[in-house]
PDB file of N, CA and C in Angstrom:
ATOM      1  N   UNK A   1       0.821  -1.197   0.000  1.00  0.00           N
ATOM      2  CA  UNK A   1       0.000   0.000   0.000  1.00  0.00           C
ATOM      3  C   UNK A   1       0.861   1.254   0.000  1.00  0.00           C
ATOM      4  N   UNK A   2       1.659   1.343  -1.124  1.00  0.00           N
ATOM      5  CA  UNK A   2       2.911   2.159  -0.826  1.00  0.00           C
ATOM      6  C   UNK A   2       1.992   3.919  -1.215  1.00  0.00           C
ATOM      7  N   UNK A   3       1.194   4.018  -1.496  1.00  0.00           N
ATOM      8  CA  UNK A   3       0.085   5.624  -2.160  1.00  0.00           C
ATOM      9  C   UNK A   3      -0.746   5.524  -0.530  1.00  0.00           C
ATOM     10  N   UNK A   4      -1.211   4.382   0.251  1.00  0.00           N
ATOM     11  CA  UNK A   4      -2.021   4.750   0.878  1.00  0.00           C
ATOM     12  C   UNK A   4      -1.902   5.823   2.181  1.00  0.00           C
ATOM     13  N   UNK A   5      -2.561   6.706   2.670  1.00  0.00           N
ATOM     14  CA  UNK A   5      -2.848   7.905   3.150  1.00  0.00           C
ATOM     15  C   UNK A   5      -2.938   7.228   4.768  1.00  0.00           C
ATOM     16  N   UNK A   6      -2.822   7.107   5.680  1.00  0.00           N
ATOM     17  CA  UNK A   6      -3.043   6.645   6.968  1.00  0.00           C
ATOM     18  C   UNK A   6      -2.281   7.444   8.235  1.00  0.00           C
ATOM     19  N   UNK A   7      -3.840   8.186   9.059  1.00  0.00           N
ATOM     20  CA  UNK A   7      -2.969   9.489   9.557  1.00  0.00           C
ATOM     21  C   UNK A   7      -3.417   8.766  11.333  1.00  0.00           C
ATOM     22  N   UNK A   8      -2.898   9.285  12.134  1.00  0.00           N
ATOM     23  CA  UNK A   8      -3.092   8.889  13.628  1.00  0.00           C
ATOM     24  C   UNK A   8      -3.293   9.942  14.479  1.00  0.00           C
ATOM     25  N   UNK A   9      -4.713   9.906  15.080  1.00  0.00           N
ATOM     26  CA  UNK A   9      -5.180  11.166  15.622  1.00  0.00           C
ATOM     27  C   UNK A   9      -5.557  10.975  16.632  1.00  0.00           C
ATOM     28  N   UNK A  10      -5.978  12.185  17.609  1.00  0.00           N
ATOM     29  CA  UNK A  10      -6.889  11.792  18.710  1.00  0.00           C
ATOM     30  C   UNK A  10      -8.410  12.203  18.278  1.00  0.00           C
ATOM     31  N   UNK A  11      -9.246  11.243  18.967  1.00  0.00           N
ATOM     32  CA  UNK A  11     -10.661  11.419  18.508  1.00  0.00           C
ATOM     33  C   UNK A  11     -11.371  12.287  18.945  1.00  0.00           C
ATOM     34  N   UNK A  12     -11.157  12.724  19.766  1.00  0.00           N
ATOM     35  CA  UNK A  12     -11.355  14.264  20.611  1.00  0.00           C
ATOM     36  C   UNK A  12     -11.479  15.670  19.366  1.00  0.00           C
ATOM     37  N   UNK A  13     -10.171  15.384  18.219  1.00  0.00           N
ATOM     38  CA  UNK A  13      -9.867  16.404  17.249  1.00  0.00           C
ATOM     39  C   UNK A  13     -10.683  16.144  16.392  1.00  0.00           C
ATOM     40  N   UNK A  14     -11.230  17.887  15.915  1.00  0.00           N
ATOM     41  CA  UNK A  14     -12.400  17.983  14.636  1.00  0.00           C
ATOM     42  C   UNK A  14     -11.940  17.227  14.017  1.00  0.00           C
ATOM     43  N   UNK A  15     -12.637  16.598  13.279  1.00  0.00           N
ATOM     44  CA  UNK A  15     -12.215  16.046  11.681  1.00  0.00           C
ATOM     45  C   UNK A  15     -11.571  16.879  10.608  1.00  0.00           C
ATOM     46  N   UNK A  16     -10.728  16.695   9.932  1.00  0.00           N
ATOM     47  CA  UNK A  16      -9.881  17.571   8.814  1.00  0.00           C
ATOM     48  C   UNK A  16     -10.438  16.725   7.767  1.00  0.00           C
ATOM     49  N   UNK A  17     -10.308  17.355   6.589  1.00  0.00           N
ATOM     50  CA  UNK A  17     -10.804  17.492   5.093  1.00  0.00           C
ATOM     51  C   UNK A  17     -10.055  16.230   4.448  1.00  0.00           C
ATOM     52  N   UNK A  18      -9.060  15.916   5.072  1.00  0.00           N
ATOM     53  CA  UNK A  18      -8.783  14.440   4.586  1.00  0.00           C
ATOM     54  C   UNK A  18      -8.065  13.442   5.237  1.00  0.00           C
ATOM     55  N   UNK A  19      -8.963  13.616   6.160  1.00  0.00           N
ATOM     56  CA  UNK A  19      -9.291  12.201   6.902  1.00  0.00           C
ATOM     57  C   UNK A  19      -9.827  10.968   6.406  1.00  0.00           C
ATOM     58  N   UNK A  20     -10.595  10.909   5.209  1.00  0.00           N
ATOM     59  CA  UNK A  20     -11.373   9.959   4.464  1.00  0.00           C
ATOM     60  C   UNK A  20     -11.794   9.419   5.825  1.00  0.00           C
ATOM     61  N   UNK A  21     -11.578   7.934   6.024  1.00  0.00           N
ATOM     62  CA  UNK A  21     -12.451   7.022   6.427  1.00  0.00           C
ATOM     63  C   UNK A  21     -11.930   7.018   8.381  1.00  0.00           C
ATOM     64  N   UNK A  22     -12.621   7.438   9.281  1.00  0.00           N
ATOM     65  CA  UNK A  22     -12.321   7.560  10.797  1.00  0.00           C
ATOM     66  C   UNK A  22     -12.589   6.607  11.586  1.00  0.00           C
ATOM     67  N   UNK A  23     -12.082   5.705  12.061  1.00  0.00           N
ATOM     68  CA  UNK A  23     -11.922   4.807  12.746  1.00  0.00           C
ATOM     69  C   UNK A  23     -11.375   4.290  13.744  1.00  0.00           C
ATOM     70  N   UNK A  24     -12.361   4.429  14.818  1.00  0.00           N
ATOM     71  CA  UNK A  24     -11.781   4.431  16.564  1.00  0.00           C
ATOM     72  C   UNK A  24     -11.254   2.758  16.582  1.00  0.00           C
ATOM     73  N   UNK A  25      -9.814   2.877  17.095  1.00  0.00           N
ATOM     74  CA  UNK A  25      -9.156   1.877  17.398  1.00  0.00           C
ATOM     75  C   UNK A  25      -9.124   1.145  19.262  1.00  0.00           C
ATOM     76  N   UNK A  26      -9.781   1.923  19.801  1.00  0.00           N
ATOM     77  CA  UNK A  26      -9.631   1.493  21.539  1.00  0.00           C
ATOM     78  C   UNK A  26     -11.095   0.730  21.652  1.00  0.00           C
ATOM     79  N   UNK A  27     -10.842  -0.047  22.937  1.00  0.00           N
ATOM     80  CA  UNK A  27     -11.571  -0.987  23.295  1.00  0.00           C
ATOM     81  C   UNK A  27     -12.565  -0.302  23.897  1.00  0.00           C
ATOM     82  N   UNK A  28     -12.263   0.759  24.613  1.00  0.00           N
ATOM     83  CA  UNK A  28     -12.876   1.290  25.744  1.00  0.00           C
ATOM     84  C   UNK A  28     -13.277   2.588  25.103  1.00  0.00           C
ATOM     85  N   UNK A  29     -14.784   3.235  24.959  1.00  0.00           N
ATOM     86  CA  UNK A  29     -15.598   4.509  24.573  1.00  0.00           C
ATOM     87  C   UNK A  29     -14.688   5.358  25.358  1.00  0.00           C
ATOM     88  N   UNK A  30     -14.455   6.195  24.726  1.00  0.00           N
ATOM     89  CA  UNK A  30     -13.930   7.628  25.076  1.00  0.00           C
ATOM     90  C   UNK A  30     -14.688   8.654  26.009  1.00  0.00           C
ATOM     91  N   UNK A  31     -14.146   9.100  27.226  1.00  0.00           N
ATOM     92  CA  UNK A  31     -14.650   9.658  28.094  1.00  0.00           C
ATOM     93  C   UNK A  31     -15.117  10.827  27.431  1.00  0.00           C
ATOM     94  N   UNK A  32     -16.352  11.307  27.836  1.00  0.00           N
ATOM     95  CA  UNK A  32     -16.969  12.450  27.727  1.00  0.00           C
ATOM     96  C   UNK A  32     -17.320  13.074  26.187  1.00  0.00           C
ATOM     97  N   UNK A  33     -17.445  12.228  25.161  1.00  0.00           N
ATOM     98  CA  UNK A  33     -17.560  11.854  23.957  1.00  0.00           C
ATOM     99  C   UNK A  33     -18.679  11.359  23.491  1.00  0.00           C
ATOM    100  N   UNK A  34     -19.802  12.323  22.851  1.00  0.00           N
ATOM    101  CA  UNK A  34     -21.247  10.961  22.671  1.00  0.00           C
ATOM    102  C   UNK A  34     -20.621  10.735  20.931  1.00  0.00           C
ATOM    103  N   UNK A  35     -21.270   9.432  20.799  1.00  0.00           N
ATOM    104  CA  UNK A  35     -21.215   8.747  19.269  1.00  0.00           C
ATOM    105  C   UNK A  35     -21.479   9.657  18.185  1.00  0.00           C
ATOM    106  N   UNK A  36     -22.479  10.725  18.152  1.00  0.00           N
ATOM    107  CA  UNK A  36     -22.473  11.451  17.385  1.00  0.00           C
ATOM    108  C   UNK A  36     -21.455  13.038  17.231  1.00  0.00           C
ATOM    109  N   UNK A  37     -20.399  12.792  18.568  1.00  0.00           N
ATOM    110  CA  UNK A  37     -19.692  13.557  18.477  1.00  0.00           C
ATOM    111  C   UNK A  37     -18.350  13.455  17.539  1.00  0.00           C
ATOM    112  N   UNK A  38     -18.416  12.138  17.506  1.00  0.00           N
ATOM    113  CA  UNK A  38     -17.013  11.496  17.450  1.00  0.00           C
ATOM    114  C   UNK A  38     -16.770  11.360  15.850  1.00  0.00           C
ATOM    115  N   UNK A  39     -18.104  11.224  15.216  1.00  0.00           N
ATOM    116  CA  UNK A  39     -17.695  11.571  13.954  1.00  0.00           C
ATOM    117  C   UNK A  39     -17.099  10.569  12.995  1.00  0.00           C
ATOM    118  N   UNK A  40     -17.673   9.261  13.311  1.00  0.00           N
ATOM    119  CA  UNK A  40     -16.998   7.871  13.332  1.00  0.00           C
ATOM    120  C   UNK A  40     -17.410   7.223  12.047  1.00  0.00           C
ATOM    121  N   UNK A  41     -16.862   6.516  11.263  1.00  0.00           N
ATOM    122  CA  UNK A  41     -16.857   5.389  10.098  1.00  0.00           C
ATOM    123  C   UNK A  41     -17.185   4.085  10.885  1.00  0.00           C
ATOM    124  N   UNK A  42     -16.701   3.707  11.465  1.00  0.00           N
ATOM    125  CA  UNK A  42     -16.221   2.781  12.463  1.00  0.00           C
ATOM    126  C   UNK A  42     -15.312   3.163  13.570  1.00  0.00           C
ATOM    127  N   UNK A  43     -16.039   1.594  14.288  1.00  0.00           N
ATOM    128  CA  UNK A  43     -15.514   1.389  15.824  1.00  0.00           C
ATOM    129  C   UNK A  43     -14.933   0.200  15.714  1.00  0.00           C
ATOM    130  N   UNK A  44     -13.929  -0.740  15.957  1.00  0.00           N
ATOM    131  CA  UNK A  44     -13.316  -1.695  15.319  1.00  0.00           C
ATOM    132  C   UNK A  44     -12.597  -2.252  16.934  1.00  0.00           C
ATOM    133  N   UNK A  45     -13.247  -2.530  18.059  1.00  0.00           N
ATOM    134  CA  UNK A  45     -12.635  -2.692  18.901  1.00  0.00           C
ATOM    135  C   UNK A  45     -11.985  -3.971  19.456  1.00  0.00           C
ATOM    136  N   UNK A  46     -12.712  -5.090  18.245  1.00  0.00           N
ATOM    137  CA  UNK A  46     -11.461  -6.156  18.241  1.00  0.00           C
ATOM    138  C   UNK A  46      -9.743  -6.249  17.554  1.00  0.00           C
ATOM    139  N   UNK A  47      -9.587  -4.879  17.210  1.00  0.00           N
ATOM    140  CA  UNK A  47      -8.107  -4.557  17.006  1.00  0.00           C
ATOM    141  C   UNK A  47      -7.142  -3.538  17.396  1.00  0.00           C
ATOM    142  N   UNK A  48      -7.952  -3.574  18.635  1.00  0.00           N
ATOM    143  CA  UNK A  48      -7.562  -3.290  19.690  1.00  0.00           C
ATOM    144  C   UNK A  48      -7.011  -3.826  21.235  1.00  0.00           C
ATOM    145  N   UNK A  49      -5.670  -3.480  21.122  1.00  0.00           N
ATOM    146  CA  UNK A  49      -4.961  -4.532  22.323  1.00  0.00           C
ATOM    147  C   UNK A  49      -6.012  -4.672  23.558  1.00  0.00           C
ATOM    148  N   UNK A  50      -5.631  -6.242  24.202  1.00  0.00           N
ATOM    149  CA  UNK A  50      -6.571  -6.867  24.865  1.00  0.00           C
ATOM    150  C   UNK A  50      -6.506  -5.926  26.138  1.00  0.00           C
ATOM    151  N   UNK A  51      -7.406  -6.644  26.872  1.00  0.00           N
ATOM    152  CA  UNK A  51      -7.565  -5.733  28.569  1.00  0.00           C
ATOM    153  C   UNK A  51      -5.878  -5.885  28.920  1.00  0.00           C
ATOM    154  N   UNK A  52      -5.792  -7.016  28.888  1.00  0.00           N
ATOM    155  CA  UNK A  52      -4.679  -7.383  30.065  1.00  0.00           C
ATOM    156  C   UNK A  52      -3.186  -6.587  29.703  1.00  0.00           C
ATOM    157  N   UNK A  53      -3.335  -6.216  28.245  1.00  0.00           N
ATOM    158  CA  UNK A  53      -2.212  -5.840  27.278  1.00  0.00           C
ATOM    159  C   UNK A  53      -2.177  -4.545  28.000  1.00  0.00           C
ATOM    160  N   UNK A  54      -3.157  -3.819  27.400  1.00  0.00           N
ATOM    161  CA  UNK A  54      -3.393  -2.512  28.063  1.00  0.00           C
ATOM    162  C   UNK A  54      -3.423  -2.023  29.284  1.00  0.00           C
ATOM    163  N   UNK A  55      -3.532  -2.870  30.209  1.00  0.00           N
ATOM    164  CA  UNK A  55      -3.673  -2.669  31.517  1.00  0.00           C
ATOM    165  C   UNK A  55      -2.077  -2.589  31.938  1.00  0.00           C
ATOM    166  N   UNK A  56      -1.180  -3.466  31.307  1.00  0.00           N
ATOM    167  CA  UNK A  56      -0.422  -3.666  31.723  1.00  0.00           C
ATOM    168  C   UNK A  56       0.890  -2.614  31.416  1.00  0.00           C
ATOM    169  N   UNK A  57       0.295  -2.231  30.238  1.00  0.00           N
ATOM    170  CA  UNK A  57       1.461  -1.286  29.270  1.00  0.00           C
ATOM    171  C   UNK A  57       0.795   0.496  30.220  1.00  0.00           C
ATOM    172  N   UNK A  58      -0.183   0.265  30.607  1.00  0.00           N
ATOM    173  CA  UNK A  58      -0.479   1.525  31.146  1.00  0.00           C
ATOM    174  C   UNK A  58      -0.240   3.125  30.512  1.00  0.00           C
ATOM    175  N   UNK A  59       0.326   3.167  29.026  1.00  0.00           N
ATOM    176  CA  UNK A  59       0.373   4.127  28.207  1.00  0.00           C
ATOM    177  C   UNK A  59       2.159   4.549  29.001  1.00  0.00           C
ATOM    178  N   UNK A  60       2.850   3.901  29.782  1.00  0.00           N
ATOM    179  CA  UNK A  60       3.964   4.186  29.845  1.00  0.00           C
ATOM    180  C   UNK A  60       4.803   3.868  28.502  1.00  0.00           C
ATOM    181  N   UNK A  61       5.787   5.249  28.415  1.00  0.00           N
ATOM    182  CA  UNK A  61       6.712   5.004  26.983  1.00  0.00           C
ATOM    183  C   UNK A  61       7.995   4.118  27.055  1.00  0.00           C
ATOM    184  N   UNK A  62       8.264   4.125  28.545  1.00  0.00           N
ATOM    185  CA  UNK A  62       9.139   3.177  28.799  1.00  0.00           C
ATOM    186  C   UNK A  62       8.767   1.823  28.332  1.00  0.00           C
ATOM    187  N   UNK A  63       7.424   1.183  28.158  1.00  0.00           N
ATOM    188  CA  UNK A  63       7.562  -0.121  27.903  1.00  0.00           C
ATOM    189  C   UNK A  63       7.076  -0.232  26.364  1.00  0.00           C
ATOM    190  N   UNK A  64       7.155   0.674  25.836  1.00  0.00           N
ATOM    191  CA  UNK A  64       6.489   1.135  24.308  1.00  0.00           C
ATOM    192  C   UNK A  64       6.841  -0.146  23.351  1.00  0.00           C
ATOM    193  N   UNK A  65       7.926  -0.241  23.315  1.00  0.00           N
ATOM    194  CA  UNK A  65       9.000  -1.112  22.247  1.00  0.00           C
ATOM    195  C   UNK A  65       8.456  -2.635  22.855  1.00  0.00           C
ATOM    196  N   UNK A  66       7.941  -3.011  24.109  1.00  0.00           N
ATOM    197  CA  UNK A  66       7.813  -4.422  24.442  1.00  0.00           C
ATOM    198  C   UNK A  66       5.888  -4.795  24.188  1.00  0.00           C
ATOM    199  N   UNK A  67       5.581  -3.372  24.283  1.00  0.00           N
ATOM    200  CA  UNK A  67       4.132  -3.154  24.247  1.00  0.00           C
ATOM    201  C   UNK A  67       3.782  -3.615  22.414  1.00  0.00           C
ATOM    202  N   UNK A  68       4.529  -3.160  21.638  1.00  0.00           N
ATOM    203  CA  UNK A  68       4.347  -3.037  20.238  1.00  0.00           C
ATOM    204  C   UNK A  68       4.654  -4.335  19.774  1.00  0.00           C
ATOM    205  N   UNK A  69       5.715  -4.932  20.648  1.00  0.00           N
ATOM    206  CA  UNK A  69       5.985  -6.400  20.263  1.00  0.00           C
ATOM    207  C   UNK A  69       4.644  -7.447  20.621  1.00  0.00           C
ATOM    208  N   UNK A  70       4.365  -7.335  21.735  1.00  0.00           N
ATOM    209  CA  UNK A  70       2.840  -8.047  21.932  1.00  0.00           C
ATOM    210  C   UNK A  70       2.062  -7.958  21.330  1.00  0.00           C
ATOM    211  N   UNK A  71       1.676  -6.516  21.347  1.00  0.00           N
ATOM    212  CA  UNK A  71       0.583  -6.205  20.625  1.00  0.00           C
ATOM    213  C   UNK A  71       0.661  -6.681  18.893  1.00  0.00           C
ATOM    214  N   UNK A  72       1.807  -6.518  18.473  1.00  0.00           N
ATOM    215  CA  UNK A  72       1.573  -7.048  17.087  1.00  0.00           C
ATOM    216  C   UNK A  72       1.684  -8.370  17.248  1.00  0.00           C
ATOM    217  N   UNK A  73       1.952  -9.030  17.907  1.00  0.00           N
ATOM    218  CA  UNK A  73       1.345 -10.625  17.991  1.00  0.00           C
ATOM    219  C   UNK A  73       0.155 -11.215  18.340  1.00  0.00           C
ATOM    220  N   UNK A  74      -1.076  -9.890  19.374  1.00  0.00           N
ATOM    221  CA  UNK A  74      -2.271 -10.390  19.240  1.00  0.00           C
ATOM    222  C   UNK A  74      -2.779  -9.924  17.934  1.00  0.00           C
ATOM    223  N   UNK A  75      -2.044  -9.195  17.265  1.00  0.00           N
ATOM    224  CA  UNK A  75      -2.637  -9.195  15.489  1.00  0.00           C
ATOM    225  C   UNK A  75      -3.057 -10.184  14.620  1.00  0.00           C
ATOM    226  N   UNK A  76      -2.074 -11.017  14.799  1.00  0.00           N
ATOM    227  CA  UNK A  76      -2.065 -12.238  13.838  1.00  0.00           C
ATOM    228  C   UNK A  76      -3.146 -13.042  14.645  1.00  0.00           C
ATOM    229  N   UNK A  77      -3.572 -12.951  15.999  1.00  0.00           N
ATOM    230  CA  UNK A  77      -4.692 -13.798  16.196  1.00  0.00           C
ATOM    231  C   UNK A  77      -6.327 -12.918  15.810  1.00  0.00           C
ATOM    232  N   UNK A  78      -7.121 -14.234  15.709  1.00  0.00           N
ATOM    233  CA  UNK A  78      -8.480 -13.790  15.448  1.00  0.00           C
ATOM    234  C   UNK A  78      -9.196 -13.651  17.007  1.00  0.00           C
ATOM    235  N   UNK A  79     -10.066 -12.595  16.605  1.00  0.00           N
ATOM    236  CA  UNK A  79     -10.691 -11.661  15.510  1.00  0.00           C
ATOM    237  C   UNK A  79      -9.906 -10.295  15.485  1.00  0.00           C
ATOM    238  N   UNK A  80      -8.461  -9.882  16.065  1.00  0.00           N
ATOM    239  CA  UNK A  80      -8.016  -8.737  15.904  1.00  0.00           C
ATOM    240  C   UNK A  80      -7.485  -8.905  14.034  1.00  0.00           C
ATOM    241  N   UNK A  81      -7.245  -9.983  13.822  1.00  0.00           N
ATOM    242  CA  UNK A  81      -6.767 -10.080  12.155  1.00  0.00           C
ATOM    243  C   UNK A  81      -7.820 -10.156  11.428  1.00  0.00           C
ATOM    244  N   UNK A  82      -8.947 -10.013  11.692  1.00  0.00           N
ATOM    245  CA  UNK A  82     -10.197  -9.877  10.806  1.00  0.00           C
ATOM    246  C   UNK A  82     -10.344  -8.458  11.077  1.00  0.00           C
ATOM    247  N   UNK A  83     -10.512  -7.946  12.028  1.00  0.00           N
ATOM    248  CA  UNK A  83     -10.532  -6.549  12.159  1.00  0.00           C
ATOM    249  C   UNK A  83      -9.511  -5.946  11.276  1.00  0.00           C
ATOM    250  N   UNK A  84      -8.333  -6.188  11.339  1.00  0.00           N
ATOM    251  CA  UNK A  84      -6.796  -5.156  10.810  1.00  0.00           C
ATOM    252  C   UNK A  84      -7.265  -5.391   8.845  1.00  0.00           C
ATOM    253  N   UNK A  85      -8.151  -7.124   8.595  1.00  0.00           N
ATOM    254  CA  UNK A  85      -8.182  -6.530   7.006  1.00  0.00           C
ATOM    255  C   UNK A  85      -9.154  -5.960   7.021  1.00  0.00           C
ATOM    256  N   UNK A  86     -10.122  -5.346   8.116  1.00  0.00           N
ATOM    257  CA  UNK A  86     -11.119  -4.540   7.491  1.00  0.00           C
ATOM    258  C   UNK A  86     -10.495  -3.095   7.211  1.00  0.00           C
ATOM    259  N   UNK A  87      -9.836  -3.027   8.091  1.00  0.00           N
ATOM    260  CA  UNK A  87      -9.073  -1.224   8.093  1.00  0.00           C
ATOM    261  C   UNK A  87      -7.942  -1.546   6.490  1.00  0.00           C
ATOM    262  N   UNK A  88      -7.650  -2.438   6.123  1.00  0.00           N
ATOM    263  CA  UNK A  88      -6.976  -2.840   4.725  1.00  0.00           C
ATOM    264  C   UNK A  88      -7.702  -2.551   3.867  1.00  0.00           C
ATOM    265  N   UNK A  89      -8.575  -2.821   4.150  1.00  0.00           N
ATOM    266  CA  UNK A  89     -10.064  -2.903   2.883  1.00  0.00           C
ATOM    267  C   UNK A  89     -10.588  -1.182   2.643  1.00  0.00           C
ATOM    268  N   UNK A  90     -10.398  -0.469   3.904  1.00  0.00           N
ATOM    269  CA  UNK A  90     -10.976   0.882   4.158  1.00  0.00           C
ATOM    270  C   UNK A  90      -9.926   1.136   3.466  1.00  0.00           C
ATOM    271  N   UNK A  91      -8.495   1.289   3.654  1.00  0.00           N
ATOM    272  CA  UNK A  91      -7.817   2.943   2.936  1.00  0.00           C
ATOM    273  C   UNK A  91      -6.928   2.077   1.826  1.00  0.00           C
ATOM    274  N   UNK A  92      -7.512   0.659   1.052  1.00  0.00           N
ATOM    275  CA  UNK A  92      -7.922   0.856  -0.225  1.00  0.00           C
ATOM    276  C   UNK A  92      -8.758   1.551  -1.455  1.00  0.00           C
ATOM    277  N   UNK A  93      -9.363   2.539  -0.895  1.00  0.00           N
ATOM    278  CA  UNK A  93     -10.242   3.296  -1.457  1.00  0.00           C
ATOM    279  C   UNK A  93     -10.112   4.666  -0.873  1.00  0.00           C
ATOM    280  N   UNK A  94      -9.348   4.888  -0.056  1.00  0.00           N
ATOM    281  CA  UNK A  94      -9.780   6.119   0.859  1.00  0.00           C
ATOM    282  C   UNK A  94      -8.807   6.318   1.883  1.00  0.00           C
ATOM    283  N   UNK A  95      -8.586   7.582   2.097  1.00  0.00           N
ATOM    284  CA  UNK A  95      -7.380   7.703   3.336  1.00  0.00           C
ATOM    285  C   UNK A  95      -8.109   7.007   4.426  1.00  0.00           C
ATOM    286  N   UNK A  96      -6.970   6.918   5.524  1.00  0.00           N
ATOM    287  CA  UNK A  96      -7.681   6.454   6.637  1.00  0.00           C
ATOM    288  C   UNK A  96      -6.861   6.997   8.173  1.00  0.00           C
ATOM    289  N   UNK A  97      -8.551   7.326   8.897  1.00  0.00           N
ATOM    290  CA  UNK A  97      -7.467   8.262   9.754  1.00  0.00           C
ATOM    291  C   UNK A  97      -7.969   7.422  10.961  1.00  0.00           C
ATOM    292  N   UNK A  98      -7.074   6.481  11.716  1.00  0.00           N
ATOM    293  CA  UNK A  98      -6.758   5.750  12.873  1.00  0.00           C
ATOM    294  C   UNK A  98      -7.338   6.761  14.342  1.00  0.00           C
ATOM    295  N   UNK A  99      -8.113   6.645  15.050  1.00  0.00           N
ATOM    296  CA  UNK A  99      -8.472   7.284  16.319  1.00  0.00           C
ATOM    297  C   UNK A  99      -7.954   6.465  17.228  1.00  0.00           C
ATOM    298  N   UNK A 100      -7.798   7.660  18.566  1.00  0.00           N
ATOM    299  CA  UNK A 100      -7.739   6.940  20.001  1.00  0.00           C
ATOM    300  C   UNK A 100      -7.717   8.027  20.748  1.00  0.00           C
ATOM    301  N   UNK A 101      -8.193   7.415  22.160  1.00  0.00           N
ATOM    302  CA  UNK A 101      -8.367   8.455  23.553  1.00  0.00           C
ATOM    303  C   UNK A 101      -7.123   9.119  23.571  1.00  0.00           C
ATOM    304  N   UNK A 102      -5.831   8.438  23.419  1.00  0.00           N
ATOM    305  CA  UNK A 102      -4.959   8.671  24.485  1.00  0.00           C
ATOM    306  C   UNK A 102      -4.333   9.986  24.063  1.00  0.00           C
ATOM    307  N   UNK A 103      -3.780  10.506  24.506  1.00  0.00           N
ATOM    308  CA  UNK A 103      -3.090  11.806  24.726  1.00  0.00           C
ATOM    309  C   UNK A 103      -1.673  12.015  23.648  1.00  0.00           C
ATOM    310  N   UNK A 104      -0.683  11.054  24.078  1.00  0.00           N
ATOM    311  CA  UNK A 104       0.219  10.606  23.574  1.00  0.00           C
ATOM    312  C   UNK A 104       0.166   9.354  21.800  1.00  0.00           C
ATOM    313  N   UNK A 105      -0.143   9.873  21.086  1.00  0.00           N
ATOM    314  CA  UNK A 105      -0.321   9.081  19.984  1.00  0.00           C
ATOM    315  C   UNK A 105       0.884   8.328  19.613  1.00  0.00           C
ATOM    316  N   UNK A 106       1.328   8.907  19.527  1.00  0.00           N
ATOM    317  CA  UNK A 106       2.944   8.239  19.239  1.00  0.00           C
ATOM    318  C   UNK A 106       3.916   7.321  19.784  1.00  0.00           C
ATOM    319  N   UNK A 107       2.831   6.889  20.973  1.00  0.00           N
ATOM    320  CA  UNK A 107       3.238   5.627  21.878  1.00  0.00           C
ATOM    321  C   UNK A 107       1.566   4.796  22.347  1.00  0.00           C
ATOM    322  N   UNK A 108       0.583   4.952  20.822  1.00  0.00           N
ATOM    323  CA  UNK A 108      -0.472   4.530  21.197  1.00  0.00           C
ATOM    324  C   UNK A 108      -0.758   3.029  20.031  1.00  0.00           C
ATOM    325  N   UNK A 109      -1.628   2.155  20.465  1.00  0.00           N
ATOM    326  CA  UNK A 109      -1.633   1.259  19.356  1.00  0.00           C
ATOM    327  C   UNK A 109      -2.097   1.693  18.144  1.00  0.00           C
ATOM    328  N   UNK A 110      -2.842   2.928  18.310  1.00  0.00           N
ATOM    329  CA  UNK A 110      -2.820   3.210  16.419  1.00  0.00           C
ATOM    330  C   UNK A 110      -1.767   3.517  15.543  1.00  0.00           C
ATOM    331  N   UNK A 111      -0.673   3.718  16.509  1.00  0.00           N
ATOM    332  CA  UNK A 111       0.602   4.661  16.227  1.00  0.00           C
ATOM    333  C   UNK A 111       1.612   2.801  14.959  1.00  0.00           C
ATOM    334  N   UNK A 112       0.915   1.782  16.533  1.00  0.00           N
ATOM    335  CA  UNK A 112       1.525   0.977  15.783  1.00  0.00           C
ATOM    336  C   UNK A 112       0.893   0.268  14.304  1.00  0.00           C
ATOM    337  N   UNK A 113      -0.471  -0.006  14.768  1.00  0.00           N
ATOM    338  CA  UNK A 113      -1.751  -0.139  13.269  1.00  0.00           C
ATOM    339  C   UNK A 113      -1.235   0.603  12.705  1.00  0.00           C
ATOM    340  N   UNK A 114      -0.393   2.165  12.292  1.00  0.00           N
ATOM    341  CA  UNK A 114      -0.304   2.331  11.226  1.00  0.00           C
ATOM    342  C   UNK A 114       1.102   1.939  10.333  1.00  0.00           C
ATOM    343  N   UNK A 115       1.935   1.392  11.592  1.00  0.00           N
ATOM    344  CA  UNK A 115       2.933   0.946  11.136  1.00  0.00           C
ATOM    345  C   UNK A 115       2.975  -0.677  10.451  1.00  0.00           C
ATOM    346  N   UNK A 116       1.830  -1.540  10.957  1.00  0.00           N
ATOM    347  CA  UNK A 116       1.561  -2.579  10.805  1.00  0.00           C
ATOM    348  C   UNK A 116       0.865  -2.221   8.984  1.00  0.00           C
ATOM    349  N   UNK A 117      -0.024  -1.198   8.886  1.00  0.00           N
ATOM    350  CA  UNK A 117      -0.790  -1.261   7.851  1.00  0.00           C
ATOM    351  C   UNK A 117       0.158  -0.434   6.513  1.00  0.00           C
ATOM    352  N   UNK A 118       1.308  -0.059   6.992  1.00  0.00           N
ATOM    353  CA  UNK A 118       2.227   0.464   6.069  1.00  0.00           C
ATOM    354  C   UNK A 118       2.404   2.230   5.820  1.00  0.00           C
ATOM    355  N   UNK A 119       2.172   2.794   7.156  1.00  0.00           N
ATOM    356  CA  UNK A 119       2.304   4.031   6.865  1.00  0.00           C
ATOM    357  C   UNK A 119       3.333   4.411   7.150  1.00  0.00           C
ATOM    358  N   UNK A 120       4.218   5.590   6.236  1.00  0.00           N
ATOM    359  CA  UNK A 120       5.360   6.194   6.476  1.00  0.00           C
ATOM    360  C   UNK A 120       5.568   7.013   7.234  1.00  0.00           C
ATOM    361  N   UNK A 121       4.662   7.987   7.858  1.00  0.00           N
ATOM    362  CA  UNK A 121       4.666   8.201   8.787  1.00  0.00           C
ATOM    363  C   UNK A 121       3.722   9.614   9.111  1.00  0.00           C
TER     364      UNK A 121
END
């Protein structure tokens, strides 16, 4: 997918003009956020790291690099790998802009979905 468009945002932020297709990546609804705020394509929350993953990685950057290693190994299991070709299938046609709560994107699992799905950056 070397043309495809894949941006990593927080879902909190308006939507921009080319965002194409928006798609919340966390397990857990976003605090203080109703559904029609959020501005959503999809919610895809089986490709999204498990409780225990998340619980454990706690959004610390110190464990970022061991967090990304797990986490891309519950990828390859189902249903997070049925989920990851649906987001394949989306920004075949259309940019695609990866959501999440967290604050820090750049140490968040969309940060890694977009590295998994081939974005440069």
């Amino acid at each position: 997918m070397p043309d495809a468009t894949i941006r990593v945002r927080r879902v909190y932020d308006e939507p921009g003009p080319g965002d194409g297709a928006r798609v919340l990546v966390d397990r857990v609804w976003p605090r203080g956020l109703t559904r029609e705020g959020a501005r959503l394509d999809a919610w895809l929350t089986d490709v999204a790291p498990s409780t225990e993953l998340r619980k454990w990685y706690g959004h610390d950057p110190s464990k970022f690099a061991e967090f990304r290693l797990r986490y891309r190994s519950e990828l390859d299991e189902a249903p997070a790998r049925q989920a990851l070709n649906r987001l394949r299938e989306l920004v075949r046609d259309q940019p695609l802009t990866l959501l999440t709560a967290t604050r820090d994107v750049e140490h968040s699992q969309a940060a890694v979905l977009a590295e998994v799905l081939g974005a440069t950056g």
